[in-house]
PDB file of N, CA and C in Angstrom:
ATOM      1  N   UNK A   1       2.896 -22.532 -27.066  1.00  0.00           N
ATOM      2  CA  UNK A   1       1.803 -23.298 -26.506  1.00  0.00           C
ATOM      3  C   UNK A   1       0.503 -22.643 -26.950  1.00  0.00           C
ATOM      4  N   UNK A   2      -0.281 -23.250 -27.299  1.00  0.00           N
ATOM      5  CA  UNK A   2      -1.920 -22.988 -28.218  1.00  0.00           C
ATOM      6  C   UNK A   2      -2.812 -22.617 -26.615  1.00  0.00           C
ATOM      7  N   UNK A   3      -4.046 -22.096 -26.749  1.00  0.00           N
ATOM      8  CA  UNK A   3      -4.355 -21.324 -26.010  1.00  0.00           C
ATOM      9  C   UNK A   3      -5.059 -22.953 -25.054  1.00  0.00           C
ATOM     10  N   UNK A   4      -5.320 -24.009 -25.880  1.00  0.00           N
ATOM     11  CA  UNK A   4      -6.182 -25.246 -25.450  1.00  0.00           C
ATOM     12  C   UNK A   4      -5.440 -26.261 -24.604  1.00  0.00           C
ATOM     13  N   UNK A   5      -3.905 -25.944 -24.418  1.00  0.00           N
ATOM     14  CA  UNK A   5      -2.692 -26.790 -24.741  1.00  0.00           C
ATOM     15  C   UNK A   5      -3.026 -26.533 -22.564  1.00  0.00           C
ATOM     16  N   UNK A   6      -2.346 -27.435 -21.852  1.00  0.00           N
ATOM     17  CA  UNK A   6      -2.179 -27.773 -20.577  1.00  0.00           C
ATOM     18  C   UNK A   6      -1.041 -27.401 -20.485  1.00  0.00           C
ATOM     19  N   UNK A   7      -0.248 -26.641 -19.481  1.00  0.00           N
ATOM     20  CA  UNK A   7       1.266 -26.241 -19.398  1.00  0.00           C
ATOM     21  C   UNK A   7       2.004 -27.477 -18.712  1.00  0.00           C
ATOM     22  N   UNK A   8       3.061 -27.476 -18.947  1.00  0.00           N
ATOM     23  CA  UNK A   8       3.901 -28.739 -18.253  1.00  0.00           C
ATOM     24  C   UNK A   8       3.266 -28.859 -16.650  1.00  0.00           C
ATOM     25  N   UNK A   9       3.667 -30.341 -16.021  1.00  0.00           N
ATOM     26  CA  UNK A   9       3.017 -30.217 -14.702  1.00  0.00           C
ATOM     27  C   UNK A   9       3.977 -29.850 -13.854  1.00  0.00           C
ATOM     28  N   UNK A  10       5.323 -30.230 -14.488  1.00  0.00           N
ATOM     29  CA  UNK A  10       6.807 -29.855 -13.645  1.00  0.00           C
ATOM     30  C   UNK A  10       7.038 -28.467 -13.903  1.00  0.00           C
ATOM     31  N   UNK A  11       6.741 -28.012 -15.117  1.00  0.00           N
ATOM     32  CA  UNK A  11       7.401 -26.157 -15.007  1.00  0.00           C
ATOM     33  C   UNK A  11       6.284 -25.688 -13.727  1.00  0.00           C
ATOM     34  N   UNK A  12       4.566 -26.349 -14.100  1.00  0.00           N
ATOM     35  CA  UNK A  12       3.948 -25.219 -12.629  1.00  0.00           C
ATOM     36  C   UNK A  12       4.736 -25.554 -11.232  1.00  0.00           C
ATOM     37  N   UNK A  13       5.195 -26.922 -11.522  1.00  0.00           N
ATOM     38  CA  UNK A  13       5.364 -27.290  -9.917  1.00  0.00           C
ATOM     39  C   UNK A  13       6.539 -26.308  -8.931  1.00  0.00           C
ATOM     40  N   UNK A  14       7.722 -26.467 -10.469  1.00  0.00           N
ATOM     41  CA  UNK A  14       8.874 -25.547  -9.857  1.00  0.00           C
ATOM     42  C   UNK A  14       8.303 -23.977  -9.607  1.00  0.00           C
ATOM     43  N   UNK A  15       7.593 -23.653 -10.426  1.00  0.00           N
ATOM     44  CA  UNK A  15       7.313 -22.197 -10.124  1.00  0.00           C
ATOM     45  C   UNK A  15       6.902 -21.354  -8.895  1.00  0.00           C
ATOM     46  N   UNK A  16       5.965 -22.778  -8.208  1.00  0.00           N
ATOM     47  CA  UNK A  16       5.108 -22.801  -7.505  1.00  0.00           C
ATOM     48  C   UNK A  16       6.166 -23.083  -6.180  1.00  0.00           C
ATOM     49  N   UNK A  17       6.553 -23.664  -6.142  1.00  0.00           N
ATOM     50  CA  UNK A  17       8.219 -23.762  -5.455  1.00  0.00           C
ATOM     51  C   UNK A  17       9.175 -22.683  -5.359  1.00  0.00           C
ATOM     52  N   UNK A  18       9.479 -22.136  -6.151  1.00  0.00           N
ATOM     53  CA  UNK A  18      10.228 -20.765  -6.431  1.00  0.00           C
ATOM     54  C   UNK A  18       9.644 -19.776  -5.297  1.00  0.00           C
ATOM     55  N   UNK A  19       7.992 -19.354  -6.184  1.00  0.00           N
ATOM     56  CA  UNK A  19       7.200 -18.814  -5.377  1.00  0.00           C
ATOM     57  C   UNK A  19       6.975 -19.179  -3.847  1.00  0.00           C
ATOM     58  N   UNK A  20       6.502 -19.981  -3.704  1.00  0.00           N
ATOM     59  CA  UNK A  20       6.238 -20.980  -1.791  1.00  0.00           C
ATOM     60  C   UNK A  20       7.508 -20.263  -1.247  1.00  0.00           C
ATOM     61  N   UNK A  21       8.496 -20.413  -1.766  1.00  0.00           N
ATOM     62  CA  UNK A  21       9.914 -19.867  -1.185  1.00  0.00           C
ATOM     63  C   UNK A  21      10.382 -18.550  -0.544  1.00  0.00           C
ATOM     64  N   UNK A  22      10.096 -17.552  -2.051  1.00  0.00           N
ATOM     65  CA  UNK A  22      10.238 -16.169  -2.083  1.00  0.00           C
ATOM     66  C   UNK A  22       9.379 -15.658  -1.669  1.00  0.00           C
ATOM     67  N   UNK A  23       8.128 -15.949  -1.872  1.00  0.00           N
ATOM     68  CA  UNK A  23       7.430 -14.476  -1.558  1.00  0.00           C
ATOM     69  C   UNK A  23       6.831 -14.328   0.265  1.00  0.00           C
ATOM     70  N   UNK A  24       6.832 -15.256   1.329  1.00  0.00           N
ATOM     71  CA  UNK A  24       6.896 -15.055   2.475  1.00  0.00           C
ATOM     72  C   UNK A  24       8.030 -13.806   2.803  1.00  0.00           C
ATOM     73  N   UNK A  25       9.638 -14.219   2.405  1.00  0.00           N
ATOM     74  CA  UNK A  25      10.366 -13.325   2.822  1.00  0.00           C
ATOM     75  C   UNK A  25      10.213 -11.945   2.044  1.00  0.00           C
ATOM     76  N   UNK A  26       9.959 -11.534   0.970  1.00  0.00           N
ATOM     77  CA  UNK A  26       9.262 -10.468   0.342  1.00  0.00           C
ATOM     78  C   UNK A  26       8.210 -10.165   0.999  1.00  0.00           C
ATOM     79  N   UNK A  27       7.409 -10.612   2.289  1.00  0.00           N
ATOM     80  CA  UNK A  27       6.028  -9.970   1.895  1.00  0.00           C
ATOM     81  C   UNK A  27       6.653  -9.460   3.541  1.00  0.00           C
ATOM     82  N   UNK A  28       7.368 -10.469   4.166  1.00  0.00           N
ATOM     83  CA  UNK A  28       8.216  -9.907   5.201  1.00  0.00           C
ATOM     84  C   UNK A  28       8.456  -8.641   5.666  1.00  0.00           C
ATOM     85  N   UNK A  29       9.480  -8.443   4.214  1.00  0.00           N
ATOM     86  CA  UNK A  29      10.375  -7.189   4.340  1.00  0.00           C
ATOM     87  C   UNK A  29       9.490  -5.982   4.461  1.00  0.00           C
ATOM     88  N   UNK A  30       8.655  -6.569   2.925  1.00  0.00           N
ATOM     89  CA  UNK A  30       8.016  -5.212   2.595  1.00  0.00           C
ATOM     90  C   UNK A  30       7.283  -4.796   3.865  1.00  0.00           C
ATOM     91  N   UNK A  31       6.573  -5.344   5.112  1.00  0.00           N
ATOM     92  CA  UNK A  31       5.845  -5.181   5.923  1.00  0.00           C
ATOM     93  C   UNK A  31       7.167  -4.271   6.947  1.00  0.00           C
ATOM     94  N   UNK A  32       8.316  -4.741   6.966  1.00  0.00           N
ATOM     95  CA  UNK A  32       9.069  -4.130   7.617  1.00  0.00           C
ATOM     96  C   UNK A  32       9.068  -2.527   7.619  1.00  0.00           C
ATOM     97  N   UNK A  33       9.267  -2.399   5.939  1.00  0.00           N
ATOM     98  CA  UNK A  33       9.308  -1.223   5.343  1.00  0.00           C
ATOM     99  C   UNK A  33       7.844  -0.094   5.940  1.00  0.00           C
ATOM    100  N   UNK A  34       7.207  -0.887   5.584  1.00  0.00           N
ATOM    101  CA  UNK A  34       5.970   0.051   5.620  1.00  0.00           C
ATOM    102  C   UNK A  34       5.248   0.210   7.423  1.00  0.00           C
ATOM    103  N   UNK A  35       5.603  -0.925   7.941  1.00  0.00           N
ATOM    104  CA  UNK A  35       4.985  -0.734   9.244  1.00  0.00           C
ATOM    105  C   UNK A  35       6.120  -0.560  10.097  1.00  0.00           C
ATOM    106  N   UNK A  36       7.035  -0.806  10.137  1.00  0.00           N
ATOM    107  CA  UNK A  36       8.743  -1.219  11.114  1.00  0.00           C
ATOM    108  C   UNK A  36       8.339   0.449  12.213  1.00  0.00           C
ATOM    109  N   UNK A  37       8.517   0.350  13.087  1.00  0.00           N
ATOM    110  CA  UNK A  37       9.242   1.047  14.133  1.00  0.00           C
ATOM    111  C   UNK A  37       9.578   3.093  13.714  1.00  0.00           C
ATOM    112  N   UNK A  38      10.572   2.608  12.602  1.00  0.00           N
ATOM    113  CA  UNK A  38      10.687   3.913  12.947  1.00  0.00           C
ATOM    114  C   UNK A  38      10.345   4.565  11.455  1.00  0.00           C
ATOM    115  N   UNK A  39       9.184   3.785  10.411  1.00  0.00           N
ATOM    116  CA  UNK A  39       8.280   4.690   9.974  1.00  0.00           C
ATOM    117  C   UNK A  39       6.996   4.847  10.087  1.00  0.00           C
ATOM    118  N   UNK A  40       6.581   4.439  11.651  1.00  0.00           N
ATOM    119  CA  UNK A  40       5.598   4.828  12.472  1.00  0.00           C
ATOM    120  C   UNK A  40       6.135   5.903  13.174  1.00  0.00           C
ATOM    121  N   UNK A  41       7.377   6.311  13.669  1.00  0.00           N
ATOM    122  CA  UNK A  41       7.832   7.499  13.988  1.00  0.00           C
ATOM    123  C   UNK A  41       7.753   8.690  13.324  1.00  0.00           C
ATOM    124  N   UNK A  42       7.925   8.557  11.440  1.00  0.00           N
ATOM    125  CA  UNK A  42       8.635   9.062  10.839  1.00  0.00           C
ATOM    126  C   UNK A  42       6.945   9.696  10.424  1.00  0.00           C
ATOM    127  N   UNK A  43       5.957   8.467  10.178  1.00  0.00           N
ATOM    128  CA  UNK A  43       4.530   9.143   9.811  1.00  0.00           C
ATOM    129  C   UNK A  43       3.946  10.201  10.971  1.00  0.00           C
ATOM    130  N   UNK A  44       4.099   9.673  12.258  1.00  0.00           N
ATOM    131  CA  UNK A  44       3.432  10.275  13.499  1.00  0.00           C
ATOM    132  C   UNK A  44       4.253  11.760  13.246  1.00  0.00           C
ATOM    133  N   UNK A  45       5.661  12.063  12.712  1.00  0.00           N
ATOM    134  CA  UNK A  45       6.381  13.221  12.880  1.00  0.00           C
ATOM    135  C   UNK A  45       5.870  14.611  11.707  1.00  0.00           C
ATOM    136  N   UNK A  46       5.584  13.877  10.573  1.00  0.00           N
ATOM    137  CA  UNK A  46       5.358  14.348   9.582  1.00  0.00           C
ATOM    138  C   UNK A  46       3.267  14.712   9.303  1.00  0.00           C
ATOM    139  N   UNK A  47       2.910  13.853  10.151  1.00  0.00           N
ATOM    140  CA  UNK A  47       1.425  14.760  10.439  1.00  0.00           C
ATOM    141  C   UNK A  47       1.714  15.068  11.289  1.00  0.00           C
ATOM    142  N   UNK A  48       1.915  15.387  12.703  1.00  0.00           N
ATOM    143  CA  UNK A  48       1.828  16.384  13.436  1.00  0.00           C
ATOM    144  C   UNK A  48       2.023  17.808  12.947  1.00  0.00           C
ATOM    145  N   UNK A  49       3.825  17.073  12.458  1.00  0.00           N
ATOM    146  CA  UNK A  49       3.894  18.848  11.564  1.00  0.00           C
ATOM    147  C   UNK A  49       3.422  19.730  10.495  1.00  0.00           C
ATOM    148  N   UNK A  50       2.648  18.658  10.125  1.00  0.00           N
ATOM    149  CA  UNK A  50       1.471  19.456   8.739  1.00  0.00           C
ATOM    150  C   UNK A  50       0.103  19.699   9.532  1.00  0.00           C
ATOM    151  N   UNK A  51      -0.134  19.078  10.677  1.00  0.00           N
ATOM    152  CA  UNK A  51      -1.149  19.743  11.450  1.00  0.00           C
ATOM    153  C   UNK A  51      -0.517  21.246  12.150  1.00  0.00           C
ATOM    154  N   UNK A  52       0.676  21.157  12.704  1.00  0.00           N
ATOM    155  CA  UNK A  52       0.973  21.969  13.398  1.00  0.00           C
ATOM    156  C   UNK A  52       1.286  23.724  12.645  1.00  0.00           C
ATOM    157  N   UNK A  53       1.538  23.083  11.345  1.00  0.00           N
ATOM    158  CA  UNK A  53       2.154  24.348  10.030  1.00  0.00           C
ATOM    159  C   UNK A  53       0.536  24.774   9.716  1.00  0.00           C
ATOM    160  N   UNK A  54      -0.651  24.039   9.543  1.00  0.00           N
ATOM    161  CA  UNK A  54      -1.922  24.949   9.564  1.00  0.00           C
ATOM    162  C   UNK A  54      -2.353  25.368  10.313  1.00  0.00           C
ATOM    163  N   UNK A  55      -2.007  24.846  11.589  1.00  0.00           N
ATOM    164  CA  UNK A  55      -2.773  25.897  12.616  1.00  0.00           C
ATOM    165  C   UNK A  55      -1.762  27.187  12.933  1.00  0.00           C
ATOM    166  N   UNK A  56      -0.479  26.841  12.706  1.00  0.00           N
ATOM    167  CA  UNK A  56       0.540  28.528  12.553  1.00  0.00           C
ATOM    168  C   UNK A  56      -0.139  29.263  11.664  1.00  0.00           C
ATOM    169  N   UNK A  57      -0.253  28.401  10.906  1.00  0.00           N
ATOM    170  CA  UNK A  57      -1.073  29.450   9.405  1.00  0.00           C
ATOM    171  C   UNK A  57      -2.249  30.507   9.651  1.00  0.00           C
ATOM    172  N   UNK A  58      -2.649  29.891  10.876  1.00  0.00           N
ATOM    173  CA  UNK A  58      -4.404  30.626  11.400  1.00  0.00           C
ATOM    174  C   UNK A  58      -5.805  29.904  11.090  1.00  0.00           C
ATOM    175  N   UNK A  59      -5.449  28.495  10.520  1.00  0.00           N
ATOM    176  CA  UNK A  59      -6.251  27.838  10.237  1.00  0.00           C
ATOM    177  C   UNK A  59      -6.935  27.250  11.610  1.00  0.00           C
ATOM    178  N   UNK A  60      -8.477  27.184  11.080  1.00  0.00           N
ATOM    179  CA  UNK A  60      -9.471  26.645  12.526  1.00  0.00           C
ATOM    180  C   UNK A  60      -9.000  25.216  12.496  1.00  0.00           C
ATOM    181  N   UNK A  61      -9.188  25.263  13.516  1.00  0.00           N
ATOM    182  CA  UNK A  61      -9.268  23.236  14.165  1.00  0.00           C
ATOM    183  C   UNK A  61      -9.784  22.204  13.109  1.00  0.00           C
ATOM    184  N   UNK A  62     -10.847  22.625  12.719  1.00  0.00           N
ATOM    185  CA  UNK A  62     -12.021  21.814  12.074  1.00  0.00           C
ATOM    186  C   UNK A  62     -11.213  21.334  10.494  1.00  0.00           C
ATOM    187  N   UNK A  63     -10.806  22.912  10.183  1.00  0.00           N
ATOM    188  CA  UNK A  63     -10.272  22.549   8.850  1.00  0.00           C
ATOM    189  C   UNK A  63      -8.894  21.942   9.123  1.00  0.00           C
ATOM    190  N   UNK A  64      -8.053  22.094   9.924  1.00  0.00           N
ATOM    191  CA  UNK A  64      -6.894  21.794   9.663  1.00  0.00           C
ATOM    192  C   UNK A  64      -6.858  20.259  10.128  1.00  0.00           C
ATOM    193  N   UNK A  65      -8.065  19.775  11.486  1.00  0.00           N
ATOM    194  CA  UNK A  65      -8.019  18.316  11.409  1.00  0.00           C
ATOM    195  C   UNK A  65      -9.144  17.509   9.762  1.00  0.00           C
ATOM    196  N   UNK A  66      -9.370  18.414   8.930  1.00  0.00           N
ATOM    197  CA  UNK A  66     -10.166  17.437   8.188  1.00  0.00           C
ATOM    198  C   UNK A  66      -8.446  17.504   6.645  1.00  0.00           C
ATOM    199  N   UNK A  67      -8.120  18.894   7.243  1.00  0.00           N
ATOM    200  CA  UNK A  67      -6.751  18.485   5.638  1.00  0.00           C
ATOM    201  C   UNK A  67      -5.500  17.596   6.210  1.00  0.00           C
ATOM    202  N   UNK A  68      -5.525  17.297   7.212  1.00  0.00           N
ATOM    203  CA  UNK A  68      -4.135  16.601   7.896  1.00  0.00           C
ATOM    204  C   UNK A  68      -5.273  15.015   8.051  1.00  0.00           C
ATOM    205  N   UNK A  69      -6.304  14.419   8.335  1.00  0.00           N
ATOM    206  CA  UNK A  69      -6.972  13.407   7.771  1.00  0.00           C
ATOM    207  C   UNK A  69      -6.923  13.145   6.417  1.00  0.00           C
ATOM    208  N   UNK A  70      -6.752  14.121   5.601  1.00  0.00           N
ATOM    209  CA  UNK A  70      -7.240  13.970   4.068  1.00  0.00           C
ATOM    210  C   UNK A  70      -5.527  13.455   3.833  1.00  0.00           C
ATOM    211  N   UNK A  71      -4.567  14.326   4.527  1.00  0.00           N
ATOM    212  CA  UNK A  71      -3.040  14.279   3.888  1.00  0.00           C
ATOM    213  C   UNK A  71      -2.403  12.908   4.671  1.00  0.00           C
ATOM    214  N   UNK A  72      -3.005  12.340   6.067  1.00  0.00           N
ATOM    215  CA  UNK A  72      -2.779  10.734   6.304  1.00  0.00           C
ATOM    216  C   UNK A  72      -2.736  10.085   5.317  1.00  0.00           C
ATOM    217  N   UNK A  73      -4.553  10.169   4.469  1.00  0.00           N
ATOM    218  CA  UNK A  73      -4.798   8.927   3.955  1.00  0.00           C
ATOM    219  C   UNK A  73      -3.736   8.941   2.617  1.00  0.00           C
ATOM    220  N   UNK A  74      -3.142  10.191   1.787  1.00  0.00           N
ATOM    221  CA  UNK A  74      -1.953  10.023   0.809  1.00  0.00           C
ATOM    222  C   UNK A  74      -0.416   9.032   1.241  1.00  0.00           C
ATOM    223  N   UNK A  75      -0.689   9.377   3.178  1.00  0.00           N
ATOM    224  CA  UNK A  75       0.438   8.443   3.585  1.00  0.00           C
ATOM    225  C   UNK A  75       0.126   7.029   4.126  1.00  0.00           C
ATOM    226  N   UNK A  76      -0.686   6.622   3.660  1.00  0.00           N
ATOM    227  CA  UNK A  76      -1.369   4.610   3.589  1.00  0.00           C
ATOM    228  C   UNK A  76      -0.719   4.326   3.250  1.00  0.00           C
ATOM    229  N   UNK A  77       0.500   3.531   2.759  1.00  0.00           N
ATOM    230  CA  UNK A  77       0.681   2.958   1.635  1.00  0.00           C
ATOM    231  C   UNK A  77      -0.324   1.688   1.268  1.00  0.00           C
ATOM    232  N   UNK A  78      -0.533   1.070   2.255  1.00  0.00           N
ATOM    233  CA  UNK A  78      -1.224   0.045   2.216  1.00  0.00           C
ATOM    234  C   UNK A  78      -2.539   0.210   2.103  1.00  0.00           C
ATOM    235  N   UNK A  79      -3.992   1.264   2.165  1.00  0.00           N
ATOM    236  CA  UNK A  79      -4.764   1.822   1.948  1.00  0.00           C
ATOM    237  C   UNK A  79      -4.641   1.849   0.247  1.00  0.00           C
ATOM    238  N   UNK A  80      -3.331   2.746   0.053  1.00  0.00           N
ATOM    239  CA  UNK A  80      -3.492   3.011  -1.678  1.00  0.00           C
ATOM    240  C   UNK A  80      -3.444   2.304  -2.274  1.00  0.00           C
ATOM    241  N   UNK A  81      -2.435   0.569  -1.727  1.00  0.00           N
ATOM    242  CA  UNK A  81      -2.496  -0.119  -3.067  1.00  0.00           C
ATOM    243  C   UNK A  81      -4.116  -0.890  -2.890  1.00  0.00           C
ATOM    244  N   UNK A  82      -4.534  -0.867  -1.446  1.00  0.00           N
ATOM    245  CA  UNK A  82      -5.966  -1.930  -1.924  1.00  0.00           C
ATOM    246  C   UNK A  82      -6.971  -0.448  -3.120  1.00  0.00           C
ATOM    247  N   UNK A  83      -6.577   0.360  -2.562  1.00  0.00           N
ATOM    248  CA  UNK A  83      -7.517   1.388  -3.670  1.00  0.00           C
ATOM    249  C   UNK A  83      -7.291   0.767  -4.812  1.00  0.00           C
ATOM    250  N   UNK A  84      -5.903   0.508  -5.072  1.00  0.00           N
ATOM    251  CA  UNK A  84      -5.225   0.630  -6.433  1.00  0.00           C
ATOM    252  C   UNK A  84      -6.098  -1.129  -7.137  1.00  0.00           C
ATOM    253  N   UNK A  85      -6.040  -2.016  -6.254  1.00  0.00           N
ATOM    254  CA  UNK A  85      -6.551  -2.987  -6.550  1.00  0.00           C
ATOM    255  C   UNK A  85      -8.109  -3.158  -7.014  1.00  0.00           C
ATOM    256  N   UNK A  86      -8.781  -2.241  -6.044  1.00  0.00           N
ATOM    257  CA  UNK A  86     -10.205  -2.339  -6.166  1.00  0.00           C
ATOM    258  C   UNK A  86     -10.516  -1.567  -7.692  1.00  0.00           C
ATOM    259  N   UNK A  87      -9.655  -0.511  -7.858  1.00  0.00           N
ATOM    260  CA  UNK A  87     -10.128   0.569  -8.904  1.00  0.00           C
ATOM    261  C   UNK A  87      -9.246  -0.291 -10.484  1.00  0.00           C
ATOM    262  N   UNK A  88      -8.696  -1.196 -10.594  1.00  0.00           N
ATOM    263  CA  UNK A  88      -7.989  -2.353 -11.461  1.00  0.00           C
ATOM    264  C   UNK A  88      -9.170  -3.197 -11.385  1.00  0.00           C
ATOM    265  N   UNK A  89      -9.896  -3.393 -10.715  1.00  0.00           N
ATOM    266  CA  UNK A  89     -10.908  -4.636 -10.417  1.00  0.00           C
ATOM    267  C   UNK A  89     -11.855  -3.991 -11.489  1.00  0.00           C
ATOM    268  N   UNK A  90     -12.608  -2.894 -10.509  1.00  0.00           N
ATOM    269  CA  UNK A  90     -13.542  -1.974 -11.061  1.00  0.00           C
ATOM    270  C   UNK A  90     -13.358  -1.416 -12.590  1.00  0.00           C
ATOM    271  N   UNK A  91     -12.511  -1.011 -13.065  1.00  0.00           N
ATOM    272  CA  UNK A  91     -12.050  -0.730 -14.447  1.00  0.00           C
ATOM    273  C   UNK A  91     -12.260  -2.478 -15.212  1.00  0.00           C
ATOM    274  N   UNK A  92     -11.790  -3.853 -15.195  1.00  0.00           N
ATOM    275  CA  UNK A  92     -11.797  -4.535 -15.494  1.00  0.00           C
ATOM    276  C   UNK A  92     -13.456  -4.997 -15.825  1.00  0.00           C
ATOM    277  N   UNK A  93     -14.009  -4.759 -14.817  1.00  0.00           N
ATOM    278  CA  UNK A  93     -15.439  -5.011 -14.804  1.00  0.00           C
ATOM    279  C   UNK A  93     -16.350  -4.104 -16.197  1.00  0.00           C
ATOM    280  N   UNK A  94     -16.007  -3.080 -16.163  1.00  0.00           N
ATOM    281  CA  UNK A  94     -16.681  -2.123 -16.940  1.00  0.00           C
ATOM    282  C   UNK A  94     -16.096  -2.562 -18.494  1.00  0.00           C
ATOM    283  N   UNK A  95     -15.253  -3.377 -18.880  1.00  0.00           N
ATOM    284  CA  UNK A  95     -14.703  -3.696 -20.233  1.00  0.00           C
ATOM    285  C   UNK A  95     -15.314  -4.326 -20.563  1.00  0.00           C
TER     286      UNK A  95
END
């Protein structure tokens, strides 16, 4: 197909169908994954204990709540991919 050329109206339609279909239950899951129950347990367990391992360490308050803030935001997932989106945006722009 030439770059001027219109794509079939039935291949978008099915696609678009395919898609309408799949990606609710994909966007589902993935929400399962990332927000579900018990890896809100699993995040709440894993900063505490990287807060709790710097202040064993002898680290002050101040610093150990600004590196256990800093080591949350590595556990976003959802934070990193809009980063990931904005900084794909931003790179695109500058071309």
């Amino acid at each position: 197909m030439s770059e001027n050329e219109m794509p079939d109206p039935e291949k978008i339609k099915e696609i678009l169908e395919v898609v309408s279909d799949k990606v609710p239950g994909m966007l589902k899951e993935l929400s399962g994954v990332l927000y579900g129950t018990d890896q809100a347990k699993n995040y709440g367990v894993a900063i505490s204990t990287f807060y709790k391992e710097l202040k064993n360490a002898g680290m002050k308050d101040e610093q150990a709540f600004d590196l256990t803030r800093q080591y949350m935001s590595t556990l976003n997932i959802g934070a990193m991919f809009k980063n990931m989106g904005s900084q794909h945006f931003h790179n695109k722009e500058e071309e």
